[in-house]
Protein backbone atom coordinates (compact mmCIF):
# COMPACT_ATOMS: atom_id res chain seq x y z
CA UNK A 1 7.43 -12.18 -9.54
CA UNK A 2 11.32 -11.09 -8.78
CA UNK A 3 11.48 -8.71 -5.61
CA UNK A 4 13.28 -5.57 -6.07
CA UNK A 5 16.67 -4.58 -5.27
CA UNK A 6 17.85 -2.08 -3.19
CA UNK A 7 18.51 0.24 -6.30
CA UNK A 8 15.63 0.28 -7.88
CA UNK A 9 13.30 0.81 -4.17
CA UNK A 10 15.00 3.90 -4.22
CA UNK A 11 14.21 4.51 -7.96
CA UNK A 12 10.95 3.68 -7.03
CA UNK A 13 10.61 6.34 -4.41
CA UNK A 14 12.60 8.52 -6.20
CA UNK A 15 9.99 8.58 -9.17
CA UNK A 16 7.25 8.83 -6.58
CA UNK A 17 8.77 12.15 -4.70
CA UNK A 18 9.18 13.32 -8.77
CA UNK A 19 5.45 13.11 -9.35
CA UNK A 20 4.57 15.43 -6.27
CA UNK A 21 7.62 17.91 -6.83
CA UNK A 22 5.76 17.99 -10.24
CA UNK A 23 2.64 18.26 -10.20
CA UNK A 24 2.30 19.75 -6.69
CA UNK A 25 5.35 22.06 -6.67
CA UNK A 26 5.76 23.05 -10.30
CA UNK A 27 9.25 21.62 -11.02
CA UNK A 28 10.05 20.61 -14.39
CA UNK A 29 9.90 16.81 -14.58
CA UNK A 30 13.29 15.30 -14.24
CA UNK A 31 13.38 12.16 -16.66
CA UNK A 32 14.58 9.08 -15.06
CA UNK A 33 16.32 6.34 -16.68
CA UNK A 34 14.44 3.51 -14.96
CA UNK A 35 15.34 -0.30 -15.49
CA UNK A 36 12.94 -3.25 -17.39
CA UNK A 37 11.39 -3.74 -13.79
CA UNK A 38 9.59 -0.67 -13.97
CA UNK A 39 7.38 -1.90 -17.30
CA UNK A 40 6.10 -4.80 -15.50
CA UNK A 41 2.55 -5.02 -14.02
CA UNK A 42 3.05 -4.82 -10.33
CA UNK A 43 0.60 -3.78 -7.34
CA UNK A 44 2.00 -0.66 -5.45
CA UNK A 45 0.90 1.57 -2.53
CA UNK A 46 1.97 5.31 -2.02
CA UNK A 47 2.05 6.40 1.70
CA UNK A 48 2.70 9.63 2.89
CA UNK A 49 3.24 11.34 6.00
CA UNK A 50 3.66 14.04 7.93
CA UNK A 51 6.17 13.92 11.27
CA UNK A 52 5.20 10.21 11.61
CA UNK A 53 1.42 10.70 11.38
CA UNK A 54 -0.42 9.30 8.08
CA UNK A 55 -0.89 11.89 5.22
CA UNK A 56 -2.27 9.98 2.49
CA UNK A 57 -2.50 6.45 1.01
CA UNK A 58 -3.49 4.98 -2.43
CA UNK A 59 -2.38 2.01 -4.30
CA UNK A 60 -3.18 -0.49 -6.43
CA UNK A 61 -3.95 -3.65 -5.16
CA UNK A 62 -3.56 -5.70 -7.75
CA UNK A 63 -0.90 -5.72 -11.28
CA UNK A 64 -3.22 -4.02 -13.99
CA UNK A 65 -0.72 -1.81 -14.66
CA UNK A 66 3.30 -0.88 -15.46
CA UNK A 67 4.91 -0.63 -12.39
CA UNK A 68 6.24 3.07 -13.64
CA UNK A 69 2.57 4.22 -14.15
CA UNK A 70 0.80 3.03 -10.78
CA UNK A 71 3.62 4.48 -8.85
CA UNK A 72 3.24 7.43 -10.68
CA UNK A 73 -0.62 7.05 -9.96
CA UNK A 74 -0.96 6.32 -6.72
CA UNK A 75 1.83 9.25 -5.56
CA UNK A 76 -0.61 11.50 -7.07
CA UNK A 77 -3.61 10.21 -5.93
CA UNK A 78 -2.27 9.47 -2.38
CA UNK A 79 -1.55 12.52 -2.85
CA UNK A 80 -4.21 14.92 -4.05
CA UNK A 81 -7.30 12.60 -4.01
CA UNK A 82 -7.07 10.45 -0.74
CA UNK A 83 -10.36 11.39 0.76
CA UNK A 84 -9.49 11.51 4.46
CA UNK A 85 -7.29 14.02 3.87
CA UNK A 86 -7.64 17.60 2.31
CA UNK A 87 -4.82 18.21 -0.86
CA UNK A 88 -1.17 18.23 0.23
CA UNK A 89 -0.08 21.70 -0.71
CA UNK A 90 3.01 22.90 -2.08
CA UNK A 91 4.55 24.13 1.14
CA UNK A 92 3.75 21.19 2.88
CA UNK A 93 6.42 19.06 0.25
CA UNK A 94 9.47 19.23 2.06
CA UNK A 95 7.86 17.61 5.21
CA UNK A 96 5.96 14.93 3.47
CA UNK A 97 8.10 11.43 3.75
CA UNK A 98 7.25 8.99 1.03
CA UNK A 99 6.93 5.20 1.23
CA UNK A 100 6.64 2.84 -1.92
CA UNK A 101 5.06 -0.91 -1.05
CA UNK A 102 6.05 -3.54 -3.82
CA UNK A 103 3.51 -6.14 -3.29
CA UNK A 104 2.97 -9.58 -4.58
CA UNK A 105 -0.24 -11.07 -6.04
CA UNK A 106 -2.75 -11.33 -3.08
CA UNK A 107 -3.67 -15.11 -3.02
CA UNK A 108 -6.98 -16.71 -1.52
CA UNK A 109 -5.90 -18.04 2.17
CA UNK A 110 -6.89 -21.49 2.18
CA UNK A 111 -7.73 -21.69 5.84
CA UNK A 112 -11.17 -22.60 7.71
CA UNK A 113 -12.44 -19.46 9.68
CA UNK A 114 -11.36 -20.15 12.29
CA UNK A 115 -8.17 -21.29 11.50
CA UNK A 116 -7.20 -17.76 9.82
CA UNK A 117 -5.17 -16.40 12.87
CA UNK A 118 -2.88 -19.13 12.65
CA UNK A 119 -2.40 -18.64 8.77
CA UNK A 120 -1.92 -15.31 8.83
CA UNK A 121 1.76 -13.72 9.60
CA UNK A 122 2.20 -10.16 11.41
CA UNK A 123 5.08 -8.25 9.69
CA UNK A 124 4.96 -10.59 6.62
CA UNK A 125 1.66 -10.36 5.24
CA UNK A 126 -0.98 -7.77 4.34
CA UNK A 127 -4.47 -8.60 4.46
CA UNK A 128 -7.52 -8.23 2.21
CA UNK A 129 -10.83 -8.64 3.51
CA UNK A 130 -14.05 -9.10 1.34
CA UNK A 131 -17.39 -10.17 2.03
CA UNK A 132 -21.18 -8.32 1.32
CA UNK A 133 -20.26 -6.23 -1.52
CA UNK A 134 -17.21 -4.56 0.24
CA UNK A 135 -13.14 -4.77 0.69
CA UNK A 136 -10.55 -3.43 2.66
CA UNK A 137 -7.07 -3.80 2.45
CA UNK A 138 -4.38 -3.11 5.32
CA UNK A 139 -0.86 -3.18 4.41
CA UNK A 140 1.88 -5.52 5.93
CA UNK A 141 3.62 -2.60 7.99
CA UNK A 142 0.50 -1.39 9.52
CA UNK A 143 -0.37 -4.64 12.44
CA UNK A 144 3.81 -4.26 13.29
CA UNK A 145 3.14 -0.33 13.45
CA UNK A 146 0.32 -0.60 15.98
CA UNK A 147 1.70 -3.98 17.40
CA UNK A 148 -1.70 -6.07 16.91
CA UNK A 149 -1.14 -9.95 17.33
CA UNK A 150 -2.81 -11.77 14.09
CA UNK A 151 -6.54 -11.64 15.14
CA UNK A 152 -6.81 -7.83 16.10
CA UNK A 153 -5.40 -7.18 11.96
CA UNK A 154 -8.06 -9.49 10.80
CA UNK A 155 -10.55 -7.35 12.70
CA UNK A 156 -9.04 -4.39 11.67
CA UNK A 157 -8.78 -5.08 7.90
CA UNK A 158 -12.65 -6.03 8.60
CA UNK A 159 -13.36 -2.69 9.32
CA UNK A 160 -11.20 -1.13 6.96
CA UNK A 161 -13.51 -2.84 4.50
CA UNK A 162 -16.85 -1.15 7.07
CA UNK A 163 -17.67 -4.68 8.06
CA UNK A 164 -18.16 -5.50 11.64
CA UNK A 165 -14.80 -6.51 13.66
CA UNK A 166 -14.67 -10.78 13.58
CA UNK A 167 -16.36 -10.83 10.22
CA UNK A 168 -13.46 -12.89 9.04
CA UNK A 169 -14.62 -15.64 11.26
CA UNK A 170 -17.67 -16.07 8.67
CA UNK A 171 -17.36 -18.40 5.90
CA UNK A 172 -18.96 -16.05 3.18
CA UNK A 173 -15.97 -13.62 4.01
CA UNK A 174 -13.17 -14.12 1.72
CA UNK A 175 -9.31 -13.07 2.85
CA UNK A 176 -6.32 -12.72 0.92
CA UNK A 177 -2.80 -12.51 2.04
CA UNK A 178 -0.22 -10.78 -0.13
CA UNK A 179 3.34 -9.87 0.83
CA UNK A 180 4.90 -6.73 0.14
CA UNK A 181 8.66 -4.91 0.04
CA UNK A 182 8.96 -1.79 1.63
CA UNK A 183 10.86 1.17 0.80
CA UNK A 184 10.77 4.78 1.88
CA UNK A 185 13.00 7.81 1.92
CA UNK A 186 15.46 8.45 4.82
């Protein structure tokens, strides 16, 4: 899977801030001429915030659908349906700063348990962690955001998921690495 350029990032968060102007602040729809990259199947992630702090985040995980359409997805749900967080409302648009992640196909790591520290790479991977019917995912900005060293992500992404911190040191946890390119507005 080809990374991005520059230009179409920006596209990318272009069409995102288009989706809430939209549907959250009632401008017409301004049609963007977006390039062959945007009709492939990619995995995506929509975060918002507010004056640094988090504001919503949704995304798809995985490439089950047109990159155009789960950006345009996951703005809306990140949006509108993240359950942490009430609705963003219309006035609340011109503070809301929007970041599009790109990711790659999250992969299996192929490490023993407790050889998953050492596998896993702060600032270049994000994590997902699945084991007794649930999964969380944690993004590959969030461990360099908080500054946590490779084993205090794996606990986190642990209890992202609502399993108990260290759970990835079981073997009938699974984790999966994926990479993913950042781009925001600003």
């Amino acid at each position: 899977m080809d990374a991005l350029t520059q230009e179409e990032g920006d596209l990318a968060v272009r069409l995102a801030r288009s989706v809430l102007d939209q549907a959250i602040g009632g401008k017409p729809g301004a049609g963007m001429d977006l390039p062959p990259v945007f009709r492939e199947k990619r995995g995506v992630f929509v975060t918002l915030t507010t004056k640094g702090e988090l504001r919503g985040c949704i995304g798809f995980p995985y490439p089950h659908l047109p990159l155009e359409q789960a950006i345009r997805d996951a703005a809306y749900a990140a949006a509108r349906e993240d359950p942490r967080f009430p609705p963003v409302g219309p006035g609340e648009l011109p503070g809301i700063r929007i970041e599009v992640t790109i990711l790659s196909v999250p992969a299996l790591l192929h490490a023993a348990p407790a050889e998953r520290p050492g596998a896993v790479q702060v600032g270049k991977h994000g994590l997902i962690v699945r084991g007794y019917g649930r999964s969380g995912l944690l993004l590959p900005q969030v461990p360099v955001e908080w500054e946590w060293d490779s084993r205090e992500f794996l606990d986190h992404t642990c209890m992202k998921a609502g399993l108990p911190a260290g759970c990835w040191k079981e073997k009938g946890i699974e984790v999966y690495t994926f990479e993913g390119q950042i781009f925001h507005e600003g």
